[in-house]
N, C-alpha and C. Protein backbone atom coordinates (compact mmCIF):
# COMPACT_ATOMS: atom_id res chain seq x y z
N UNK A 1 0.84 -1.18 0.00
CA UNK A 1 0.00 0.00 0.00
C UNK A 1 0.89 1.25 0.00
N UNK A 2 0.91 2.21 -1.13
CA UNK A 2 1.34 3.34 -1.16
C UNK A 2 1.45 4.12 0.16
N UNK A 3 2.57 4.68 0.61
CA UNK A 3 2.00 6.13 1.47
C UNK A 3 1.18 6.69 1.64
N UNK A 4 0.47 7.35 2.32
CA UNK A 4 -0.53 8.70 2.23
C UNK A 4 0.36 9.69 1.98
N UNK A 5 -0.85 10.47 0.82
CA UNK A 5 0.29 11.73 0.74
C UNK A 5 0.28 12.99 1.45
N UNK A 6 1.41 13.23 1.97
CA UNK A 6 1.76 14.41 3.02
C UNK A 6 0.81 15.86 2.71
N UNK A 7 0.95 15.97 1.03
CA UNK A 7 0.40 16.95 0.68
C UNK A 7 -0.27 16.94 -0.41
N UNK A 8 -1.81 17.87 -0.05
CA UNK A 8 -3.22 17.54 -0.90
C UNK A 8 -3.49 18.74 -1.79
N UNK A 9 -4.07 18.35 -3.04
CA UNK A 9 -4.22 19.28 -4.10
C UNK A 9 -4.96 20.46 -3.49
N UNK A 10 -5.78 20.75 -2.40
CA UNK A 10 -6.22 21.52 -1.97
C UNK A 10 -5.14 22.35 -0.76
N UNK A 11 -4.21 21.92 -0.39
CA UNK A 11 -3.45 22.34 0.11
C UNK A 11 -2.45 23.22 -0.46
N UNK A 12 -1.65 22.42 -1.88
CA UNK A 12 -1.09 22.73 -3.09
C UNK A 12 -1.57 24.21 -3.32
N UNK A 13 -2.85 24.00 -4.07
CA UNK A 13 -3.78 25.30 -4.33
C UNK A 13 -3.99 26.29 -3.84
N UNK A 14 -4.00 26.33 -2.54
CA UNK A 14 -4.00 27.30 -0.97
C UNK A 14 -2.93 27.51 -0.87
N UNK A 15 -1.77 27.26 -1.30
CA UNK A 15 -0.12 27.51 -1.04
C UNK A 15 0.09 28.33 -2.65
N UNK A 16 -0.52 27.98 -3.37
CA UNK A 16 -0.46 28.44 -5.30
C UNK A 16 -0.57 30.16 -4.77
N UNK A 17 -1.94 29.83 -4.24
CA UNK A 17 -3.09 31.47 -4.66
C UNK A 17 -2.06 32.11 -3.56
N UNK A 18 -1.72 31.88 -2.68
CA UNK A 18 -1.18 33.17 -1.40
C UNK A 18 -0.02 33.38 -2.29
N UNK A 19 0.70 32.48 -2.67
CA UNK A 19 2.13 32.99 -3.58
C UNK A 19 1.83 33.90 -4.80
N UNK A 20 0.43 33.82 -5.67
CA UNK A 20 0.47 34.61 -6.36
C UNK A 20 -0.74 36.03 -6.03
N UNK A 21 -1.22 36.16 -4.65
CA UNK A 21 -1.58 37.20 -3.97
C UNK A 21 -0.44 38.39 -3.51
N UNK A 22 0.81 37.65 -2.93
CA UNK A 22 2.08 37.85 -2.53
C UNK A 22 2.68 38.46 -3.61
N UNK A 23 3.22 37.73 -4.63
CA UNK A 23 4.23 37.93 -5.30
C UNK A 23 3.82 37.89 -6.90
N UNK A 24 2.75 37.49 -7.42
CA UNK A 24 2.52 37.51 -8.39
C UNK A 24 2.02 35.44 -9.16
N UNK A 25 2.30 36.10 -10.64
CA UNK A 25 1.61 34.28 -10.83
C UNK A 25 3.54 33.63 -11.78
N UNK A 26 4.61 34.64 -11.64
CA UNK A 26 5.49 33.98 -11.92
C UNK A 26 6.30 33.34 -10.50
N UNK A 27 5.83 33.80 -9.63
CA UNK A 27 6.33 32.94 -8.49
C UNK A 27 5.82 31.68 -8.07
N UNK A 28 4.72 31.42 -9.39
CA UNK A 28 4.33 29.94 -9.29
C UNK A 28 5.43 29.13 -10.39
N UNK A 29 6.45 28.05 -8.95
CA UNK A 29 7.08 27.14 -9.51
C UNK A 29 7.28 25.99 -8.58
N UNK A 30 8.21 25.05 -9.15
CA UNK A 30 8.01 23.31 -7.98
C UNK A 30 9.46 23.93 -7.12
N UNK A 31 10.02 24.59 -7.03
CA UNK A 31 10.54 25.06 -5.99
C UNK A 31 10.11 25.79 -4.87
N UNK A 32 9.63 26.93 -5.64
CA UNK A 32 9.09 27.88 -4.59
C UNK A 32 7.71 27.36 -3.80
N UNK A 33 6.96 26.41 -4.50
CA UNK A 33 6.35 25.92 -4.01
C UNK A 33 5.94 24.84 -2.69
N UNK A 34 7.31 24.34 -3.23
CA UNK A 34 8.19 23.21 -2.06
C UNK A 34 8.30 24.09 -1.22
N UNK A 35 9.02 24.81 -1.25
CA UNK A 35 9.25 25.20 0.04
C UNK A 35 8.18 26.41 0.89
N UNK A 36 7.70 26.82 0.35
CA UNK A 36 6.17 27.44 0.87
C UNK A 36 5.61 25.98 1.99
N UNK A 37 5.72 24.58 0.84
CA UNK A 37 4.89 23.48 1.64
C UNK A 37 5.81 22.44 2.13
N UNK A 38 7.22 23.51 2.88
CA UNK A 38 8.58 22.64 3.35
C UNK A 38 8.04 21.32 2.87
N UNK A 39 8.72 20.56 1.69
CA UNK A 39 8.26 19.42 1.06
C UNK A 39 9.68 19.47 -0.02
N UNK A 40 9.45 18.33 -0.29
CA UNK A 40 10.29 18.45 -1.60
C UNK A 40 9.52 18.72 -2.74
N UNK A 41 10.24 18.26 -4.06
CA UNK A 41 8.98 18.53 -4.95
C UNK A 41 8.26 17.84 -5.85
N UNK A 42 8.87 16.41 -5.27
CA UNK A 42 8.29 15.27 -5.59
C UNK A 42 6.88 15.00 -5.50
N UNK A 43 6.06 15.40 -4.14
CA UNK A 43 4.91 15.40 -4.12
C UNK A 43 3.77 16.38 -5.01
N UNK A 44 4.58 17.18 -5.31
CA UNK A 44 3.60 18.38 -6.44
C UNK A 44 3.72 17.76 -7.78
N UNK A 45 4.47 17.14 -8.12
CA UNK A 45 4.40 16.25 -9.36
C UNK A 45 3.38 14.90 -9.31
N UNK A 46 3.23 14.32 -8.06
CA UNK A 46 2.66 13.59 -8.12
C UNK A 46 1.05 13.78 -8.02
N UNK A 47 0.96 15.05 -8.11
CA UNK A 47 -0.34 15.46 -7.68
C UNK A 47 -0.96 16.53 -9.35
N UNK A 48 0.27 16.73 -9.75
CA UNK A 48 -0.21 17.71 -11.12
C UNK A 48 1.41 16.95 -11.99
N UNK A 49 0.97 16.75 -12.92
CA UNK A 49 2.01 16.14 -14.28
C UNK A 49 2.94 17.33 -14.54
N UNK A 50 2.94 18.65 -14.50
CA UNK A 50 3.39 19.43 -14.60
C UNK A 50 3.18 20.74 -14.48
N UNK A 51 3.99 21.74 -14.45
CA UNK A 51 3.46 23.14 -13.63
C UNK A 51 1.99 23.90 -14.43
N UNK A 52 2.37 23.77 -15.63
CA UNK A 52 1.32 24.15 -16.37
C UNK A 52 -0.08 23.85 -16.14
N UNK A 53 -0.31 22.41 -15.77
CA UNK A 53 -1.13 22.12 -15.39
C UNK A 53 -1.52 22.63 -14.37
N UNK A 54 -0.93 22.50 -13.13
CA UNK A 54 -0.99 23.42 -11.76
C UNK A 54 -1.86 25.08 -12.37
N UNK A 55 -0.83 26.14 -13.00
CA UNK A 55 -1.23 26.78 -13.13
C UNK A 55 -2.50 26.82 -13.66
N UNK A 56 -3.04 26.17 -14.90
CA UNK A 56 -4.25 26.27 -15.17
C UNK A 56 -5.80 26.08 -13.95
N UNK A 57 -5.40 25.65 -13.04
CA UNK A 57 -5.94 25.14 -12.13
C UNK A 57 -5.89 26.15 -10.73
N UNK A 58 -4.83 26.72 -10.86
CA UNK A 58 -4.58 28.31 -10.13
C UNK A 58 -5.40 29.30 -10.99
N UNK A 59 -5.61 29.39 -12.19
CA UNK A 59 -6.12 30.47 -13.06
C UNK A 59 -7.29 29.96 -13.05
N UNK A 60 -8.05 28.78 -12.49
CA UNK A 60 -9.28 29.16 -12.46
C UNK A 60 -9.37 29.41 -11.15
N UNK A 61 -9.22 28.80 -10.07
CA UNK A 61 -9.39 29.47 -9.01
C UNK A 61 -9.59 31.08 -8.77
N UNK A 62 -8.30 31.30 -9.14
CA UNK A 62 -8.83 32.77 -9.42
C UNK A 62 -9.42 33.32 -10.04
N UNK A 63 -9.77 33.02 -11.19
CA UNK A 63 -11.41 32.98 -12.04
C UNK A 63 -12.75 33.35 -11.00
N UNK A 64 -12.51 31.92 -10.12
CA UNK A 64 -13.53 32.06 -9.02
C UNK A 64 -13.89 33.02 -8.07
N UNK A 65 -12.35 33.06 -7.50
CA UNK A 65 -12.94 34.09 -6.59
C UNK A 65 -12.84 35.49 -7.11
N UNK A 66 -12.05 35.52 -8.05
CA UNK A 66 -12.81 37.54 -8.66
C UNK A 66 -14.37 37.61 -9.37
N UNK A 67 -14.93 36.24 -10.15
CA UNK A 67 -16.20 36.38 -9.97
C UNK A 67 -17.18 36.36 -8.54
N UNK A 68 -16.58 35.71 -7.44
CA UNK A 68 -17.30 35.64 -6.16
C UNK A 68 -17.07 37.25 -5.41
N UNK A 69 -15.82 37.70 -5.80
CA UNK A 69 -15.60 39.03 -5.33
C UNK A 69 -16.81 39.94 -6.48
N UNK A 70 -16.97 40.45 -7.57
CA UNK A 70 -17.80 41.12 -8.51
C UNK A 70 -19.39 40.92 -8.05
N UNK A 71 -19.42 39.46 -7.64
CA UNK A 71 -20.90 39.34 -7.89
C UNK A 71 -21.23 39.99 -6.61
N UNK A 72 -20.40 39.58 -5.36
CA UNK A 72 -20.97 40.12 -4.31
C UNK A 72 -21.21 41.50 -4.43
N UNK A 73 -20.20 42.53 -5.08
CA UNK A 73 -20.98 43.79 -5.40
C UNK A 73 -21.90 44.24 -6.33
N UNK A 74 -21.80 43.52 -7.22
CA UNK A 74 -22.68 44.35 -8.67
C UNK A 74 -23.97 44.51 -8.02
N UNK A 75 -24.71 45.65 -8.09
CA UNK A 75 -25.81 46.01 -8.02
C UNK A 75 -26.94 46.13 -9.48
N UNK A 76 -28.16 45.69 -9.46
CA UNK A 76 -28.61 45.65 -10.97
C UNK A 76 -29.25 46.70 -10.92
N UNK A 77 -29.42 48.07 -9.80
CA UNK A 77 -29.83 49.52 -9.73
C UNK A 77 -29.02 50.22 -11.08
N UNK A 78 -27.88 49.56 -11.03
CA UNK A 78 -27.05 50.64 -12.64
C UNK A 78 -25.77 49.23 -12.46
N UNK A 79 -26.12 48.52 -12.60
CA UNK A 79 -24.85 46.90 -12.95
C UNK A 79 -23.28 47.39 -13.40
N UNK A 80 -23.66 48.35 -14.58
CA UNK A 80 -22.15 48.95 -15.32
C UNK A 80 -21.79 49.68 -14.42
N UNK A 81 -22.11 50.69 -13.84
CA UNK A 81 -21.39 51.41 -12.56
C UNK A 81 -20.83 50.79 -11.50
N UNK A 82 -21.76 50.00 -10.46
CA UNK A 82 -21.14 49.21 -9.94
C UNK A 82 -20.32 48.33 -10.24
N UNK A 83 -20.48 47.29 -11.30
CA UNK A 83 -19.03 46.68 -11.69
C UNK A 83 -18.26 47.06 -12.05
N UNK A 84 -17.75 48.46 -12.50
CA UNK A 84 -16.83 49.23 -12.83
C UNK A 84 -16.01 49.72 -11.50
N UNK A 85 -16.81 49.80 -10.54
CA UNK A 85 -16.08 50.11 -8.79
C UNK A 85 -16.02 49.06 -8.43
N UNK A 86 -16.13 48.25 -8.37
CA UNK A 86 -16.46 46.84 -8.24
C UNK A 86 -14.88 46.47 -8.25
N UNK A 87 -14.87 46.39 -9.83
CA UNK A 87 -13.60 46.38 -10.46
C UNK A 87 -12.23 46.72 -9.89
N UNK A 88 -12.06 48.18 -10.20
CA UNK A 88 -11.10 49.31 -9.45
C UNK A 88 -11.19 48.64 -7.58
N UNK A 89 -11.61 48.48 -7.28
CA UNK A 89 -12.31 48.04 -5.78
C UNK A 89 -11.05 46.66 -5.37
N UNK A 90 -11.40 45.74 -6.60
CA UNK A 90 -10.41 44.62 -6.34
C UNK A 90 -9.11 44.85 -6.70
N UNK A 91 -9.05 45.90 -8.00
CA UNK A 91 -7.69 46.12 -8.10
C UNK A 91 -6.70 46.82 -7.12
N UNK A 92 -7.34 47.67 -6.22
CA UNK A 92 -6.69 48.17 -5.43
C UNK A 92 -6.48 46.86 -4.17
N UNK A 93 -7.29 45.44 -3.95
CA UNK A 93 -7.55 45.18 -3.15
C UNK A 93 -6.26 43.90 -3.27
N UNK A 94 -6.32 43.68 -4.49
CA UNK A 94 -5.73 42.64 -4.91
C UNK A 94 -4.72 42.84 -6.23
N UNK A 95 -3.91 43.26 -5.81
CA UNK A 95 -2.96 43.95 -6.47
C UNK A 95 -2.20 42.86 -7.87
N UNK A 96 -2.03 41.52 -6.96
CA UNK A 96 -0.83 40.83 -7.80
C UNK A 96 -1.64 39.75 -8.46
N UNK A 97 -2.92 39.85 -7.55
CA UNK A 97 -4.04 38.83 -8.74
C UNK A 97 -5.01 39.52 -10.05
N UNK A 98 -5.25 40.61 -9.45
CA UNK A 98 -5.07 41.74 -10.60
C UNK A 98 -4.15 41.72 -11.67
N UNK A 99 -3.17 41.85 -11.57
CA UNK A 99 -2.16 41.80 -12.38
C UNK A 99 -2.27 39.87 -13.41
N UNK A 100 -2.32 39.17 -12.47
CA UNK A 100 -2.23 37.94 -13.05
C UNK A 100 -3.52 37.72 -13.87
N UNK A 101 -4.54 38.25 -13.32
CA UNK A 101 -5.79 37.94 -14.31
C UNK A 101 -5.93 38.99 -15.64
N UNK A 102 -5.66 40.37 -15.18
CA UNK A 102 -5.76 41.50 -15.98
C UNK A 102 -4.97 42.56 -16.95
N UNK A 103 -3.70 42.04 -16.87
CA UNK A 103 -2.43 42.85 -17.22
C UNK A 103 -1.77 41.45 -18.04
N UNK A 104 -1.87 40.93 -18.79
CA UNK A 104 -1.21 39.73 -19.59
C UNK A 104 -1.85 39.65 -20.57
N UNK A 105 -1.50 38.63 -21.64
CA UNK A 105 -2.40 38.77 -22.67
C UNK A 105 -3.25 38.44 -22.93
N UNK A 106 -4.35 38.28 -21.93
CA UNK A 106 -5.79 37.53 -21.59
C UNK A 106 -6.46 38.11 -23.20
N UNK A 107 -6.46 38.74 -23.01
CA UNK A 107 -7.53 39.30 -24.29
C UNK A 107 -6.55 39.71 -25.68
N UNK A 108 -5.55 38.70 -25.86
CA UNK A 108 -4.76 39.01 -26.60
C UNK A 108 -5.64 38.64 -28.06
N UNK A 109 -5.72 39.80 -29.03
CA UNK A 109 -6.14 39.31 -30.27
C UNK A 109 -7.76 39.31 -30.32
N UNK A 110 -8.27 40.08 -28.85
CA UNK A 110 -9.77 40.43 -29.15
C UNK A 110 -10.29 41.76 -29.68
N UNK A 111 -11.14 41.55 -30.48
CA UNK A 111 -11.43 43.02 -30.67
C UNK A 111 -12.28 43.94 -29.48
N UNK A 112 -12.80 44.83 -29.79
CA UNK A 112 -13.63 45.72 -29.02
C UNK A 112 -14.98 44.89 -28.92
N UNK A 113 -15.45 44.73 -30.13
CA UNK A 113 -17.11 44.23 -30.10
C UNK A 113 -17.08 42.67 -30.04
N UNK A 114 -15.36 41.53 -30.05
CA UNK A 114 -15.75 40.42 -29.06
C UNK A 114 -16.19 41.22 -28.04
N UNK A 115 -15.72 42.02 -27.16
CA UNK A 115 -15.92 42.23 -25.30
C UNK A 115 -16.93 42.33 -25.36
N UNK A 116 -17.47 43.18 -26.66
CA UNK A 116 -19.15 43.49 -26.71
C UNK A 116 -20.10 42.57 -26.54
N UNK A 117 -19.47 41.20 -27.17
CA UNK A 117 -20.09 40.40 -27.82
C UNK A 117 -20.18 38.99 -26.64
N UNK A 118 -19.41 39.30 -25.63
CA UNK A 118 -19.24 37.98 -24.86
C UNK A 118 -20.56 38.29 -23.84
N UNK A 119 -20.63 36.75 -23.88
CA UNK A 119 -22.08 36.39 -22.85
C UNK A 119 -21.89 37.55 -21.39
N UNK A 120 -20.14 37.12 -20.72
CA UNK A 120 -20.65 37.56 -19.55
C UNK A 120 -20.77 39.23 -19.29
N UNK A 121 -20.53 39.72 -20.69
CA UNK A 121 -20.97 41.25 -20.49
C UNK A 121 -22.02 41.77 -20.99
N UNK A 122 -23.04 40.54 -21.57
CA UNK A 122 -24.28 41.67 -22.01
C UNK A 122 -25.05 41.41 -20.97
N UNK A 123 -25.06 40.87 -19.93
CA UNK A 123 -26.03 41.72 -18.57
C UNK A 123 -25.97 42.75 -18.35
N UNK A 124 -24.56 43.24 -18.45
CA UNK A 124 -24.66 45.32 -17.94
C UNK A 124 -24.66 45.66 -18.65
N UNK A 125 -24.57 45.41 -20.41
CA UNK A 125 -24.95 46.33 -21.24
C UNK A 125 -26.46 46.49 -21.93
N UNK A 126 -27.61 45.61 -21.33
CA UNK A 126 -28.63 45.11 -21.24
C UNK A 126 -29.29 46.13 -20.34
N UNK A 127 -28.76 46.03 -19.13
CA UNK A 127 -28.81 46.88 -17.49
C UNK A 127 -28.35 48.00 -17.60
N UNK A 128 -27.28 48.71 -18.62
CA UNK A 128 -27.10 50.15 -18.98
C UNK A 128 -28.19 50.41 -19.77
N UNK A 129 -28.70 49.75 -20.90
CA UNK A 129 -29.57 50.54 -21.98
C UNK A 129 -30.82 50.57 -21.02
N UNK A 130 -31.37 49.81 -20.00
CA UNK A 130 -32.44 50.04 -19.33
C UNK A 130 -32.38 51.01 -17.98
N UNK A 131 -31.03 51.30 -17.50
CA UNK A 131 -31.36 52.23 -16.94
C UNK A 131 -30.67 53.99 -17.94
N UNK A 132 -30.34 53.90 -19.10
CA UNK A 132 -30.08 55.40 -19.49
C UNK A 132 -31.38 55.32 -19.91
N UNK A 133 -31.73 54.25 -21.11
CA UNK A 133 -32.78 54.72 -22.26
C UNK A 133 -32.07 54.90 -23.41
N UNK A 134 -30.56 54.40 -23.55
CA UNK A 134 -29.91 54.63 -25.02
C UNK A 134 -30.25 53.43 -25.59
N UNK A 135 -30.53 53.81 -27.15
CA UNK A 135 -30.16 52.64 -27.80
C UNK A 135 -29.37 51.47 -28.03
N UNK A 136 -29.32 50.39 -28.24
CA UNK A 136 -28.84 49.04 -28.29
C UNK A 136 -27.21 49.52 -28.59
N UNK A 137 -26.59 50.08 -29.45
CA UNK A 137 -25.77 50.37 -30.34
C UNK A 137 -25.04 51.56 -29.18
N UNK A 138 -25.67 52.42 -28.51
CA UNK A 138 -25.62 53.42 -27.69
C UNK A 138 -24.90 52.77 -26.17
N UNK A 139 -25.70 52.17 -25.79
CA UNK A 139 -25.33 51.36 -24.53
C UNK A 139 -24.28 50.85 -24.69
N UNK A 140 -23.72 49.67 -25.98
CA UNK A 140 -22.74 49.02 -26.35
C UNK A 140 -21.89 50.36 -26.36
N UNK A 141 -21.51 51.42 -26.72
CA UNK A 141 -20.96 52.65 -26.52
C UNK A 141 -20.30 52.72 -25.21
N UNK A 142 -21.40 52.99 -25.08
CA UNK A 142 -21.10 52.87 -23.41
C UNK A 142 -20.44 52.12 -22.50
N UNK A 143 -20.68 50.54 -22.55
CA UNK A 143 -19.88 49.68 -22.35
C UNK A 143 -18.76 50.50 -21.98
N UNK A 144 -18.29 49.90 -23.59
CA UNK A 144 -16.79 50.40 -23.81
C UNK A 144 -15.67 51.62 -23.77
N UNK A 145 -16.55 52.37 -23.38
CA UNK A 145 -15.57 53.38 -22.71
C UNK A 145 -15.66 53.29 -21.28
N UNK A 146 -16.88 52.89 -20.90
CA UNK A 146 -16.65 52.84 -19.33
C UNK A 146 -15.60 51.67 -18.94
N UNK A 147 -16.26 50.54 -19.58
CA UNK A 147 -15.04 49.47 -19.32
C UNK A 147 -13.60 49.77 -19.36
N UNK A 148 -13.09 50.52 -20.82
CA UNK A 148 -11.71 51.16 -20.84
C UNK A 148 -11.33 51.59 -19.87
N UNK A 149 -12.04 52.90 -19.46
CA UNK A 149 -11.87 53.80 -18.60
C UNK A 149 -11.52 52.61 -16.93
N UNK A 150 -13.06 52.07 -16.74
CA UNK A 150 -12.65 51.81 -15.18
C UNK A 150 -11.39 51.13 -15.55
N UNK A 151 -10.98 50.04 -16.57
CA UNK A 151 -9.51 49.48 -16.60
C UNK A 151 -8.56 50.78 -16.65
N UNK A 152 -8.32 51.20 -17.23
CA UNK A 152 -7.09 52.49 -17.03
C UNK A 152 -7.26 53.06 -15.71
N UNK A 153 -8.30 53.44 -14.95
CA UNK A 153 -8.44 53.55 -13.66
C UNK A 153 -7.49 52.64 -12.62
N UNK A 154 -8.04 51.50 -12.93
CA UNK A 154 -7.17 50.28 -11.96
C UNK A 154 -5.90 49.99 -12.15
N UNK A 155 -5.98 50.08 -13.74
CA UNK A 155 -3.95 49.49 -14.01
C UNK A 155 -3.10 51.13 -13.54
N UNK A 156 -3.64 51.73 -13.29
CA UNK A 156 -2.96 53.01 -12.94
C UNK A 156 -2.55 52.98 -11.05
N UNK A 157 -3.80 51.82 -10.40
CA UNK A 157 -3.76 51.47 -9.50
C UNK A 157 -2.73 50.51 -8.97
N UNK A 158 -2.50 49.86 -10.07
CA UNK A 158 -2.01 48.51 -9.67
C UNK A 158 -0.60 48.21 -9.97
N UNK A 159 -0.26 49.79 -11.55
CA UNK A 159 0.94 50.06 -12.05
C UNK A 159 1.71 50.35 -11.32
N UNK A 160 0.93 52.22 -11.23
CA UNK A 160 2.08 53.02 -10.61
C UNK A 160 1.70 53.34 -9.36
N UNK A 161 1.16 51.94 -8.53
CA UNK A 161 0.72 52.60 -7.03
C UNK A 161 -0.17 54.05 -6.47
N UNK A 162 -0.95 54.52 -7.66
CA UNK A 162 -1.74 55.71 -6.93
C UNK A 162 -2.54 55.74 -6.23
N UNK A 163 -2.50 56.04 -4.99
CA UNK A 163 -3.47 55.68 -4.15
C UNK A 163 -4.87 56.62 -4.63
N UNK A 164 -5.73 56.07 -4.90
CA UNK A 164 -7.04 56.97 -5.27
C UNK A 164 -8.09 56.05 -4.23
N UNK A 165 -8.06 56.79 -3.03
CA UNK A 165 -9.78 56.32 -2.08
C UNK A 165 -10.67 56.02 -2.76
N UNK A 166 -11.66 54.82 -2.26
CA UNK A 166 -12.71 54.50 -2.75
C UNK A 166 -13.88 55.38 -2.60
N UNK A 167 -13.85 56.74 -1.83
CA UNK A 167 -14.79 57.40 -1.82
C UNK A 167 -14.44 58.27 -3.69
N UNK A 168 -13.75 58.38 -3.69
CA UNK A 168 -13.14 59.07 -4.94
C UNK A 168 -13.48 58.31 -6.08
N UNK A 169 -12.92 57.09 -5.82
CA UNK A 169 -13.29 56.36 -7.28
C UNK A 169 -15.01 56.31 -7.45
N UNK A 170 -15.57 56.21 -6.60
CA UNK A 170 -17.24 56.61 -6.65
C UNK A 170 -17.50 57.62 -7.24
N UNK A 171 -16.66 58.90 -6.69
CA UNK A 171 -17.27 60.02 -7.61
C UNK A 171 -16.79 60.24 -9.20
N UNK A 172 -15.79 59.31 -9.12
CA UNK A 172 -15.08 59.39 -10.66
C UNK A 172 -15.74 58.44 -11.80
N UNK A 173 -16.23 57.68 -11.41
CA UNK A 173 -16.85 56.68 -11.64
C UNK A 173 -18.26 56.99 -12.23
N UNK A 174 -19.26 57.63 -10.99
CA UNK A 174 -20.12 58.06 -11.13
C UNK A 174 -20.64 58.87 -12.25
N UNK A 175 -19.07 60.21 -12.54
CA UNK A 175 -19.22 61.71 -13.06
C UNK A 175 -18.81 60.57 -14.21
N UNK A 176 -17.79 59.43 -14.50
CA UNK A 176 -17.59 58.84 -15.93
C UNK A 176 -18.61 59.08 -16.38
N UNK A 177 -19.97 57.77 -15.74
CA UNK A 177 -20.81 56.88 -15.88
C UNK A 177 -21.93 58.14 -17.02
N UNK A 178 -22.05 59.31 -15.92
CA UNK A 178 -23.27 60.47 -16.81
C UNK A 178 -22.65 61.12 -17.92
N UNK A 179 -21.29 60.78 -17.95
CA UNK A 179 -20.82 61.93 -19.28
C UNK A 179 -20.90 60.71 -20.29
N UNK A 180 -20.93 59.38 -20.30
CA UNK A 180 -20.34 58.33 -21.79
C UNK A 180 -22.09 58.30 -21.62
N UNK A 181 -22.96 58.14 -21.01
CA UNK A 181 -24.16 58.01 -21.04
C UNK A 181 -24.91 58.99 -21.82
N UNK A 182 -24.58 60.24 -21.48
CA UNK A 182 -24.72 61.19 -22.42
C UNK A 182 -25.33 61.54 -23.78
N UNK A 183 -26.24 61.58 -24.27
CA UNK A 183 -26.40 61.40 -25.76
C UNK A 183 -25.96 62.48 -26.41
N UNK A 184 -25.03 62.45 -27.94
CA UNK A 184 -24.74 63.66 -27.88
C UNK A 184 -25.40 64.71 -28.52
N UNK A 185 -24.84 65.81 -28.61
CA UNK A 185 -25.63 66.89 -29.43
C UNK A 185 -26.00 66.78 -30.95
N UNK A 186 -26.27 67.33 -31.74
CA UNK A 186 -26.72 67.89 -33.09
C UNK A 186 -25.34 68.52 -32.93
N UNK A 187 -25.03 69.31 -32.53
CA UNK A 187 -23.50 70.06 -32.84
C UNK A 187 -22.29 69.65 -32.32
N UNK A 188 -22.15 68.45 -32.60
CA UNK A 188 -21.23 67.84 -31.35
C UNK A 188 -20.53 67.15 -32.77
N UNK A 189 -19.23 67.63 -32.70
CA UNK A 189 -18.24 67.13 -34.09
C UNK A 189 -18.04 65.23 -33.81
């Protein structure tokens, strides 16, 4: 009968996420890991075929909990506003998982109207056109500058360390939210 093993994929995983809360998601390796779980690193192989694998399995985790972090705030009173603070909210909160989910080439090779186009964003752009009253085409507008925007908000957070209070990002947020909402003028170039 085999050993029991010292150390469990749920343990592994709980030792993954604090290292890349800490330090980021390149400090996920079978060294640094070992020794996070004083182990050698025999047992992390025997538990994942290889790091890659591991990581994929770290990248959803954290999948998880920044959707468990979002949902707990989004409000469906104005959905795009709140998930836009929402957003900025975790980036300030979670600096190096931020970075690992949001700053890489996750969206490498998407256009604008995929983002438009993906399932998990037409709830708030659904939830923007019903609470401005813009058109289909209008709202999708909207989206996407607010989305830009709250991202340049956060990677500015997460870049160059600016501390911007969450009472602040509310009002910045807010004053975004009524100016891209905006319909524009007849004289508006």
């Amino acid at each position: 009968m085999p050993p029991k093993p010292l150390i469990h994929k749920e343990d592994l995983l709980k030792t993954a996420l604090n290292l890349v809360r800490e330090e980021g998601m390149e400090a996920i390796n079978a060294r640094r890991l070992a020794k996070a779980l004083d182990c050698s690193t025999k047992p992390l192989f025997r538990l994942y075929p290889s790091m890659d694998k591991l990581k994929e399995d770290v990248k959803a985790e954290l999948d998880r909990y920044y959707d468990a972090f979002m949902s707990s705030r989004i409000d469906n009173k104005n959905r795009l506003l709140s998930q836009g603070i929402a957003y900025i909210e975790f980036a300030r909160n979670e600096k190096m998982i931020f970075n690992a989910l949001f700053m890489n080439m996750t969206l490498a090779g998407s256009s604008l109207q995929d983002i438009v186009h993906a399932d998990w964003n037409r709830a708030s752009i659904e939830n923007a056109r019903a609470v401005t009253g813009l058109a289909m085409e209008e709202a999708e507008m909207l989206f996407i500058n607010f989305w830009l925007y709250s991202h340049g908000v956060a990677t500015q957070i997460v870049s160059n360390s600016i501390d911007i209070p969450m009472d602040t990002v509310r009002l910045l947020m807010s004053d975004a939210f009524i100016r891209f909402s905006a319909r524009p003028t007849d004289n508006t170039p």
